[in-house]
N, C-alpha and C. Protein backbone atom coordinates (compact mmCIF):
# COMPACT_ATOMS: atom_id res chain seq x y z
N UNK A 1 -13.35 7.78 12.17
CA UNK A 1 -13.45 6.45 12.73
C UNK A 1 -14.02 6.53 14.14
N UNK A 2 -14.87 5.75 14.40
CA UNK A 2 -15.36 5.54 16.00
C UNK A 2 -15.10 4.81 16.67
N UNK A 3 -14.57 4.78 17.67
CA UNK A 3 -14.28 4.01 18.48
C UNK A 3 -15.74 3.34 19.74
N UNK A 4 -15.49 1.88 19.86
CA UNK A 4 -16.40 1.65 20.07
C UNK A 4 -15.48 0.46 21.84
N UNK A 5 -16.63 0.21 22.42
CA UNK A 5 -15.82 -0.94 23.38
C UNK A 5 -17.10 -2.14 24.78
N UNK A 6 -16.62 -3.23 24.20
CA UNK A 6 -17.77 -3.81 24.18
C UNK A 6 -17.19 -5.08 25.51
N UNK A 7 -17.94 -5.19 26.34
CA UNK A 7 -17.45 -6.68 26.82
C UNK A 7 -17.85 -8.22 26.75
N UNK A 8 -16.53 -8.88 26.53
CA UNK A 8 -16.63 -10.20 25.79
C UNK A 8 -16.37 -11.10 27.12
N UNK A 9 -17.47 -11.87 27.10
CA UNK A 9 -17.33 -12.97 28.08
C UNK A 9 -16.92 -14.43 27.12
N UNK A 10 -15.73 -15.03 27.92
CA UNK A 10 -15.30 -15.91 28.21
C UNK A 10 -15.44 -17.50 28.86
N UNK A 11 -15.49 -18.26 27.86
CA UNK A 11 -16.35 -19.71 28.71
C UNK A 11 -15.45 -20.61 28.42
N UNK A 12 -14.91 -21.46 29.46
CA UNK A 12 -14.13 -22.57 28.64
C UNK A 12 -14.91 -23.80 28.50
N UNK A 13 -14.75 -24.45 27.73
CA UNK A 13 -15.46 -25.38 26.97
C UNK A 13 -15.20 -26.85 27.71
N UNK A 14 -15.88 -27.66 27.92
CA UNK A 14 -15.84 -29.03 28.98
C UNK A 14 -14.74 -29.84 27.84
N UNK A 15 -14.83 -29.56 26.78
CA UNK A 15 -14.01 -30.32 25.08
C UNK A 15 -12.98 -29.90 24.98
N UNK A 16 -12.45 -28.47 25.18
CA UNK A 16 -11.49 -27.52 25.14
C UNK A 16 -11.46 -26.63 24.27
N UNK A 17 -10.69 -25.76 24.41
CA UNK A 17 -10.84 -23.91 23.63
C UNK A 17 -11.85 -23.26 24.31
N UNK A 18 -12.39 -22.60 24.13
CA UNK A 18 -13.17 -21.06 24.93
C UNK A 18 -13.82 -20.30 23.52
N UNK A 19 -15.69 -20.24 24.51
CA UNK A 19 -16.30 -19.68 23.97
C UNK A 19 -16.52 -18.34 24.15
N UNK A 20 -16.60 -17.19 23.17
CA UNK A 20 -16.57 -15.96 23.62
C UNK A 20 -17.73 -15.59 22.93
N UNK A 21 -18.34 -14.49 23.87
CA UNK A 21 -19.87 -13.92 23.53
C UNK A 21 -20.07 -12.46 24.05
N UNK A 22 -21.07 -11.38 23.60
CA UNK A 22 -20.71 -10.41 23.63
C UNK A 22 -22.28 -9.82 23.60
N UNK A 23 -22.61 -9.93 24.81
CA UNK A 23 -23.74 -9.42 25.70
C UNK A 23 -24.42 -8.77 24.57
N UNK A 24 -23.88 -7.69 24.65
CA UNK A 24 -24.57 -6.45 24.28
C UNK A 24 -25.01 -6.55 22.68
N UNK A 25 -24.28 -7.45 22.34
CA UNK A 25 -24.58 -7.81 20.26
C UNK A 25 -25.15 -9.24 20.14
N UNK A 26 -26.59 -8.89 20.41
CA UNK A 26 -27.26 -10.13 20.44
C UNK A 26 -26.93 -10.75 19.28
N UNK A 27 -26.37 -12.47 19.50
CA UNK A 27 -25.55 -13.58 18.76
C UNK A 27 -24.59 -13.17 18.24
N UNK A 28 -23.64 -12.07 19.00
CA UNK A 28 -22.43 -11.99 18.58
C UNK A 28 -21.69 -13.64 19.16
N UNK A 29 -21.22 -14.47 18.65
CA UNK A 29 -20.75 -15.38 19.31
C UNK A 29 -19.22 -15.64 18.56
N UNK A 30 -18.57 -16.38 19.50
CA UNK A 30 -17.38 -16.73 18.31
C UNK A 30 -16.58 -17.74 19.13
N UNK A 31 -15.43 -18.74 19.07
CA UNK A 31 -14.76 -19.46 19.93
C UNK A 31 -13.68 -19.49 19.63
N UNK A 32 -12.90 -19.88 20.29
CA UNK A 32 -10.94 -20.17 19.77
C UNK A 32 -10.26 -21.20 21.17
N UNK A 33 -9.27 -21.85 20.43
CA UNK A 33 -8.19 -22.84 20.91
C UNK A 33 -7.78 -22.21 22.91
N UNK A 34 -7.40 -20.79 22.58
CA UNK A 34 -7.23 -20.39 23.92
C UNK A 34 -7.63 -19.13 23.84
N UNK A 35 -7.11 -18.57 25.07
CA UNK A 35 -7.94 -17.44 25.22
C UNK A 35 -7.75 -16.20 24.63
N UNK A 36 -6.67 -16.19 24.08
CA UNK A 36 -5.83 -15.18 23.53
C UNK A 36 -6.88 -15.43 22.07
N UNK A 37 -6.75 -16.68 21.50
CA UNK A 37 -7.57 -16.82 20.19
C UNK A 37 -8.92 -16.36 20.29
N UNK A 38 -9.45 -16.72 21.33
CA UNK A 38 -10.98 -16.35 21.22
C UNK A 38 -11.47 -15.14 21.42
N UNK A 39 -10.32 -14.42 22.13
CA UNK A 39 -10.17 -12.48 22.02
C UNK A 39 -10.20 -11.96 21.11
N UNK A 40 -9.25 -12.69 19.95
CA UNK A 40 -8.91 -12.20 18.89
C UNK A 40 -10.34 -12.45 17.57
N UNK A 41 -10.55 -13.24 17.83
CA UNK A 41 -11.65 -14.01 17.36
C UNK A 41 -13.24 -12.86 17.14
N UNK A 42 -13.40 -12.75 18.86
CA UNK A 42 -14.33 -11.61 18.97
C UNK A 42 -14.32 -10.33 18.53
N UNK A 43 -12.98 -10.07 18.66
CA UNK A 43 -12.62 -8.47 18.39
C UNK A 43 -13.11 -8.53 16.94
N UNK A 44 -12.73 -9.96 15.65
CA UNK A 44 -13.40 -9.60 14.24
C UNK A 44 -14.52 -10.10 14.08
N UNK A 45 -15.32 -10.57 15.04
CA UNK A 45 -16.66 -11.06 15.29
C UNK A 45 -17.26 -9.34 15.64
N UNK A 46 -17.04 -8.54 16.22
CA UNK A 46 -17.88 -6.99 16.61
C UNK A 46 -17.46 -6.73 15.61
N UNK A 47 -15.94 -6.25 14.89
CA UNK A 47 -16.10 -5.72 13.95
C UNK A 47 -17.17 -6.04 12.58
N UNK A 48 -17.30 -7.66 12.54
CA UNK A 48 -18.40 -7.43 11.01
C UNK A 48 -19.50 -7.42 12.18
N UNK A 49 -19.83 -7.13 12.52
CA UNK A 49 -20.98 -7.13 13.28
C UNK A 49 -21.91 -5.91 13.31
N UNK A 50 -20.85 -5.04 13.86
CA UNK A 50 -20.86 -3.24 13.75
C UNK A 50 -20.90 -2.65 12.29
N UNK A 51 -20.00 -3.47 11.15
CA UNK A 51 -20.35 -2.95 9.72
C UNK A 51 -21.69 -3.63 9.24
N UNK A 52 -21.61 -4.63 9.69
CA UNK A 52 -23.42 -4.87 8.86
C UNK A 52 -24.32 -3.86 9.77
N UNK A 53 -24.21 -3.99 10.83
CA UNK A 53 -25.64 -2.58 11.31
C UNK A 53 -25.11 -1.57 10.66
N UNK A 54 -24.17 -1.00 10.13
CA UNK A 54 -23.85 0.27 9.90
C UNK A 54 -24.27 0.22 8.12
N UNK A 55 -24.25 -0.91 7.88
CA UNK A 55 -24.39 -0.87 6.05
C UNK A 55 -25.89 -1.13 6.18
N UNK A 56 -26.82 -1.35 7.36
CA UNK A 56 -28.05 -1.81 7.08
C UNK A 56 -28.57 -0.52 8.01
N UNK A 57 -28.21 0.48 8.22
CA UNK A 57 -28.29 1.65 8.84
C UNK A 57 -29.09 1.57 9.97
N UNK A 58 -29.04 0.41 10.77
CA UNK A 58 -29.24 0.34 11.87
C UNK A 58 -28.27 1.19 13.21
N UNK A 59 -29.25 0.72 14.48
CA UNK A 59 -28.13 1.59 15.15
C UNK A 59 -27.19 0.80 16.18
N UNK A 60 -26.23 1.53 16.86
CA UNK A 60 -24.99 0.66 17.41
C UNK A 60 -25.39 0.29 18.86
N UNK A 61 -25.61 -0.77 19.05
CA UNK A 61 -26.15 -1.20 21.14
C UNK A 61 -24.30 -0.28 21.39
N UNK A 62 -24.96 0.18 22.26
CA UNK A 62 -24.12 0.57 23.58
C UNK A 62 -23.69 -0.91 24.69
N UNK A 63 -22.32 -0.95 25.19
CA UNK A 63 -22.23 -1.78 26.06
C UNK A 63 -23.02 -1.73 27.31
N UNK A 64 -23.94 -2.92 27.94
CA UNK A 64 -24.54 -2.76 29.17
C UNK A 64 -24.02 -3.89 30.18
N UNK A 65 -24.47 -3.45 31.07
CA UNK A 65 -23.79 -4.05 32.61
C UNK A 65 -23.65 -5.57 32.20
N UNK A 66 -22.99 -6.43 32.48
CA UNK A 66 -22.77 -7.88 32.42
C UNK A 66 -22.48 -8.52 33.56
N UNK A 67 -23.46 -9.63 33.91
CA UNK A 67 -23.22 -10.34 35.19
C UNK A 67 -21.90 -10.96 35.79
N UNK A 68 -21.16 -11.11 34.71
CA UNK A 68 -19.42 -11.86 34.75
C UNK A 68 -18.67 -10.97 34.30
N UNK A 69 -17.55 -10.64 34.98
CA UNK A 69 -16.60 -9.40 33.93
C UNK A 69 -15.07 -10.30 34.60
N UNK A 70 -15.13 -11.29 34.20
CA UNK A 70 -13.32 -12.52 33.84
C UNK A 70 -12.31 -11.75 33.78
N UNK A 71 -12.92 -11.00 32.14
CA UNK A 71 -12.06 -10.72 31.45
C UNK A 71 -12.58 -8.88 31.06
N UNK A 72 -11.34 -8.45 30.61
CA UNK A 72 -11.14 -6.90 30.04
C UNK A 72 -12.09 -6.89 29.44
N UNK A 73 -13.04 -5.72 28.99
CA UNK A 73 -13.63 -5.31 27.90
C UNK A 73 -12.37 -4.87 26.80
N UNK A 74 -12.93 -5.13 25.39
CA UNK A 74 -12.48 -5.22 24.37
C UNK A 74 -12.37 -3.62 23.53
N UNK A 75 -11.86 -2.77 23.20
CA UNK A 75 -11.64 -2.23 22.70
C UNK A 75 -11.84 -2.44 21.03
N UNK A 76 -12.97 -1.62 20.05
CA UNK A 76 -12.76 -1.85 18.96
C UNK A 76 -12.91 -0.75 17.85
N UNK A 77 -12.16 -0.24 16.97
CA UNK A 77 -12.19 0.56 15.99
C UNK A 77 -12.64 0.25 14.80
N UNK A 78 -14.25 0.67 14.57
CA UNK A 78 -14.46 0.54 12.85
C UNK A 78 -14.47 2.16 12.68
């Protein structure tokens, strides 16, 4: 298993809940109610993200520098 770790930026929404997005996985996108949801949200947003490049034998972006860092980078195991 590889461990992988990516950072997810955080937006709150003018409507409410929080949008989360993930630089480095172009249109990784995903949203949730709060912030805790939209963490959770992302973390299975990289994971199918990372198995389709991996079933389409593409290769894995590396995390790169991000202009906002809110929040923790994400930790993820496929």
């Amino acid at each position: 298993m590889q461990h992988y770790r990516y950072t997810v930026i955080l937006e709150r929404e003018e409507e409410g809940g929080f949008h989360a997005f993930v630089p480095a996985l172009r249109g990784c996108h995903t949203q949730g109610d709060t912030e805790e949801e939209a963490l959770m949200n992302a973390q299975e947003a990289i994971t199918i993200y990372i198995e389709s490049l991996k079933a389409h034998g593409e290769p894995i972006p590396a995390d790169g520098p991000a202009e906002v860092m809110e929040e923790p980078a994400v930790a993820i195991t496929v």
